[in-house]
Protein backbone atom coordinates (compact mmCIF):
# COMPACT_ATOMS: atom_id res chain seq x y z
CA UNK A 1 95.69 115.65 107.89
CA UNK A 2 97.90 118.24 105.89
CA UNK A 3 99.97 116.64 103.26
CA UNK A 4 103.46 118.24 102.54
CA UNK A 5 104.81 121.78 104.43
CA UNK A 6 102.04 122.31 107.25
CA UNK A 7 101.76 126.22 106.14
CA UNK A 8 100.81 125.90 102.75
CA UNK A 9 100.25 121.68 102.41
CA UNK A 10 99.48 120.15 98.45
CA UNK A 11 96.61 118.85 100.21
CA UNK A 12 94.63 117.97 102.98
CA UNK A 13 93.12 114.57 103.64
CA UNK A 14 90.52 112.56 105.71
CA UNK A 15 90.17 108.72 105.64
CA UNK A 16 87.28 106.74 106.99
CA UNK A 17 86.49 102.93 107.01
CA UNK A 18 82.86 101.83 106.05
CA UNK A 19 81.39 98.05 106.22
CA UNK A 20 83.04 97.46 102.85
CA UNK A 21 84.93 100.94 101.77
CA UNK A 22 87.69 102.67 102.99
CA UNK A 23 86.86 105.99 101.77
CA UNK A 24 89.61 109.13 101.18
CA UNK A 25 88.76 112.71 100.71
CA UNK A 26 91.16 114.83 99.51
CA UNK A 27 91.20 118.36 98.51
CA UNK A 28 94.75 119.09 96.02
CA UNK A 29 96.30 122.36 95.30
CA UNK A 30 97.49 121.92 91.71
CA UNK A 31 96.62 124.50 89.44
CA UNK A 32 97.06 122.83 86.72
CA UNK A 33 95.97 119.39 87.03
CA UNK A 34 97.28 116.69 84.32
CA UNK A 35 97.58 113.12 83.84
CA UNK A 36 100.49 111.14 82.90
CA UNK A 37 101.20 107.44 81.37
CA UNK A 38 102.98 107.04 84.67
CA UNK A 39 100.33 108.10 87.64
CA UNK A 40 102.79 109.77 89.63
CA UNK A 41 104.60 111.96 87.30
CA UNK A 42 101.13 113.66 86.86
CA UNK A 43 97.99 114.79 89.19
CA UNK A 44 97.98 111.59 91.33
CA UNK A 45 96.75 110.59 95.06
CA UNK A 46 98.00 106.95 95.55
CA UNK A 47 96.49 105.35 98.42
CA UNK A 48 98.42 102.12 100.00
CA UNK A 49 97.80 99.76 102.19
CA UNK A 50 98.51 97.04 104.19
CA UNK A 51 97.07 94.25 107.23
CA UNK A 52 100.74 94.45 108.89
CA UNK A 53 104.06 95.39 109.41
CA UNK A 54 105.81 93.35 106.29
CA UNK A 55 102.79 91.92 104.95
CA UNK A 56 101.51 92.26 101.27
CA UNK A 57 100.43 96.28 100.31
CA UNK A 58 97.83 97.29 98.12
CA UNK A 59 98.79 100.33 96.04
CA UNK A 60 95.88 102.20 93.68
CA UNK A 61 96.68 105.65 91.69
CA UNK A 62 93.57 107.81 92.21
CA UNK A 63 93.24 110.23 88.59
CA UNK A 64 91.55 113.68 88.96
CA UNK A 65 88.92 114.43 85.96
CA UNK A 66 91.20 116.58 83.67
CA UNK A 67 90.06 119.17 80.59
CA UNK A 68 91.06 115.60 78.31
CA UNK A 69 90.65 113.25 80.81
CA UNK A 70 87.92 111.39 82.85
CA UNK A 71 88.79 110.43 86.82
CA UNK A 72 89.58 107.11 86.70
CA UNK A 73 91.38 104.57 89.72
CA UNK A 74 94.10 102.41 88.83
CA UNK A 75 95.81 99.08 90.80
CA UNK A 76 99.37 98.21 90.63
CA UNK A 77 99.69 94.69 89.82
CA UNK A 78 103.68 94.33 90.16
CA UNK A 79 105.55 96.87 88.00
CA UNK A 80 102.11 97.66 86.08
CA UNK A 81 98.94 99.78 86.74
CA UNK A 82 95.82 98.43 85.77
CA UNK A 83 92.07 100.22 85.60
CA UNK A 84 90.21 99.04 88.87
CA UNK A 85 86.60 99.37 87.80
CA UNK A 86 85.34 98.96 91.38
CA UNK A 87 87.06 101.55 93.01
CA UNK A 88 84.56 104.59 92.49
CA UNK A 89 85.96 107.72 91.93
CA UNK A 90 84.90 111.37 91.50
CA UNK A 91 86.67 114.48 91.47
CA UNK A 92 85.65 118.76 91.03
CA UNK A 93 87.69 121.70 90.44
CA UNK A 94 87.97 124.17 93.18
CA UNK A 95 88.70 127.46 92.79
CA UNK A 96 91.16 129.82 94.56
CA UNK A 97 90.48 131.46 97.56
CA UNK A 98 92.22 134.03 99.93
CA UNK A 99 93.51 130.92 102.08
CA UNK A 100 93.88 127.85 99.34
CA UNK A 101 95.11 128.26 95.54
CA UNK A 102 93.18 126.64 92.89
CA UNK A 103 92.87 122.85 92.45
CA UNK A 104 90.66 119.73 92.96
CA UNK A 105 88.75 117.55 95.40
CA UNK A 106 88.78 113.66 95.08
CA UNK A 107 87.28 111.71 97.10
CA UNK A 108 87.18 107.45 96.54
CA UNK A 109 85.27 104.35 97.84
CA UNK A 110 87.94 101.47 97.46
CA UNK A 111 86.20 98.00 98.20
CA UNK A 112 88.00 96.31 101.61
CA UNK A 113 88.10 93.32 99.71
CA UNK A 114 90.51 94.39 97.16
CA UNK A 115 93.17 95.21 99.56
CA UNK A 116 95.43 92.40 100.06
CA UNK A 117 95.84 91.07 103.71
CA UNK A 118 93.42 92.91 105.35
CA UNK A 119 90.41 91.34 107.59
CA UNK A 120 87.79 94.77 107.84
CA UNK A 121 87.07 93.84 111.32
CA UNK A 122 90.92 94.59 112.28
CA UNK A 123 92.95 97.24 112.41
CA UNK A 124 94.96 98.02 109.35
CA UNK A 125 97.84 100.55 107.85
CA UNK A 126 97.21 103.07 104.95
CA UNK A 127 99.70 105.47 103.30
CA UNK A 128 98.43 108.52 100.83
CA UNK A 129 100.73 110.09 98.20
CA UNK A 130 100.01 113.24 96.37
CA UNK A 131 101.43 114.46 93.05
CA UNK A 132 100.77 117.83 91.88
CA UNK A 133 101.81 119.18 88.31
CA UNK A 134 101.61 122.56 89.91
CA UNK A 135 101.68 122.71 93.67
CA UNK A 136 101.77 125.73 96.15
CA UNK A 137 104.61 126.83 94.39
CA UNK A 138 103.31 126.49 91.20
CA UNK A 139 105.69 123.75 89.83
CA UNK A 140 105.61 119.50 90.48
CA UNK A 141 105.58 118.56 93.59
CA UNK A 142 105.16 114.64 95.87
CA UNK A 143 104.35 114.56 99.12
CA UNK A 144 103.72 111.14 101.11
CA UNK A 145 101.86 111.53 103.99
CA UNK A 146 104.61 109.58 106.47
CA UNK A 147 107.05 111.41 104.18
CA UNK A 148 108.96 107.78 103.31
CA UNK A 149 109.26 107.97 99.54
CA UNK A 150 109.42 103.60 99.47
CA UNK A 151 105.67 103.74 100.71
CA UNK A 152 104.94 101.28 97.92
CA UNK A 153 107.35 98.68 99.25
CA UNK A 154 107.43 99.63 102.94
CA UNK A 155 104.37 100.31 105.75
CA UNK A 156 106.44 100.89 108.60
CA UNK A 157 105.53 104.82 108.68
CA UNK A 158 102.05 103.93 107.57
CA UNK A 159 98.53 105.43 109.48
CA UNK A 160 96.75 102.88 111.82
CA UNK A 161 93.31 103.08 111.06
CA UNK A 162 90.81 101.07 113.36
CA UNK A 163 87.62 100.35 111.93
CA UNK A 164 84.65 100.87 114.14
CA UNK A 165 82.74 97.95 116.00
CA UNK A 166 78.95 98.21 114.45
């Protein structure tokens, strides 16, 4: 799925569900990737998630490897983020091409377990947010991918995803 403006998106994502992962791929154009003390304000895909309509949603800030910084995940617990060790991250620079300015790919493994209200076997809702320091235009830019900036309180724009029967 394009994230953003469909003719020139800050990124383009793909979600899967695994036995015990939900995995997200997503390649960012931000030239100048950064972090911040507050996830969002810098390079950032946040991933939520929830079992239902009004249940409890997961939120975790995904951090691209930086020139001073390592890729890292964090979990919001309330107001605060937190490091979540067992979320496995890794991240690459890409370079610019005739179709796609410069940027990184990120891609995640987030245990099923750690997101709240959710039985693997069922169908669930997920929500991806992506902040670039220096988007397609070349200056910050957040895009949700059902565009509702309250994704972290409110799944009712949120993905379906349907985990496959083994």
């Amino acid at each position: 799925w394009p994230i953003g403006d469909a003719a020139a998106p800050v990124a383009w994502l793909q979600l899967g569900v695994g036995a015990k992962d939900l995995a997200v791929s997503v390649r960012v154009n931000d030239s100048k990737a950064a972090q911040a003390a507050a996830p969002w304000e810098g390079s950032c895909v946040e991933v939520f998630a929830a079992g239902s309509q009004g249940g409890p949603i997961s939120q975790f800030f995904l951090l691209p490897r930086t020139a001073d910084a390592s890729e890292r995940a964090l979990r919001a617990e309330g107001m605060v983020q937190v490091p979540e060790p067992r979320v496995r991250v890794h991240s690459a620079p890409t370079a610019a091409t005739s179709t796609s300015p410069q940027g990184y790919e990120l891609s995640a493994l987030i245990p099923l377990d750690l997101l709240a209200g959710i039985d693997p076997a069922a169908p669930f809702l997920v929500d991806i947010a992506v902040s670039a320091v220096a988007g397609p235009a070349g200056k910050y830019v957040r895009e949700i991918l059902d565009g509702n900036p309250r994704a972290y309180c409110d799944a009712s724009g949120y993905v379906r995803v349907v985990p496959a029967k083994a």
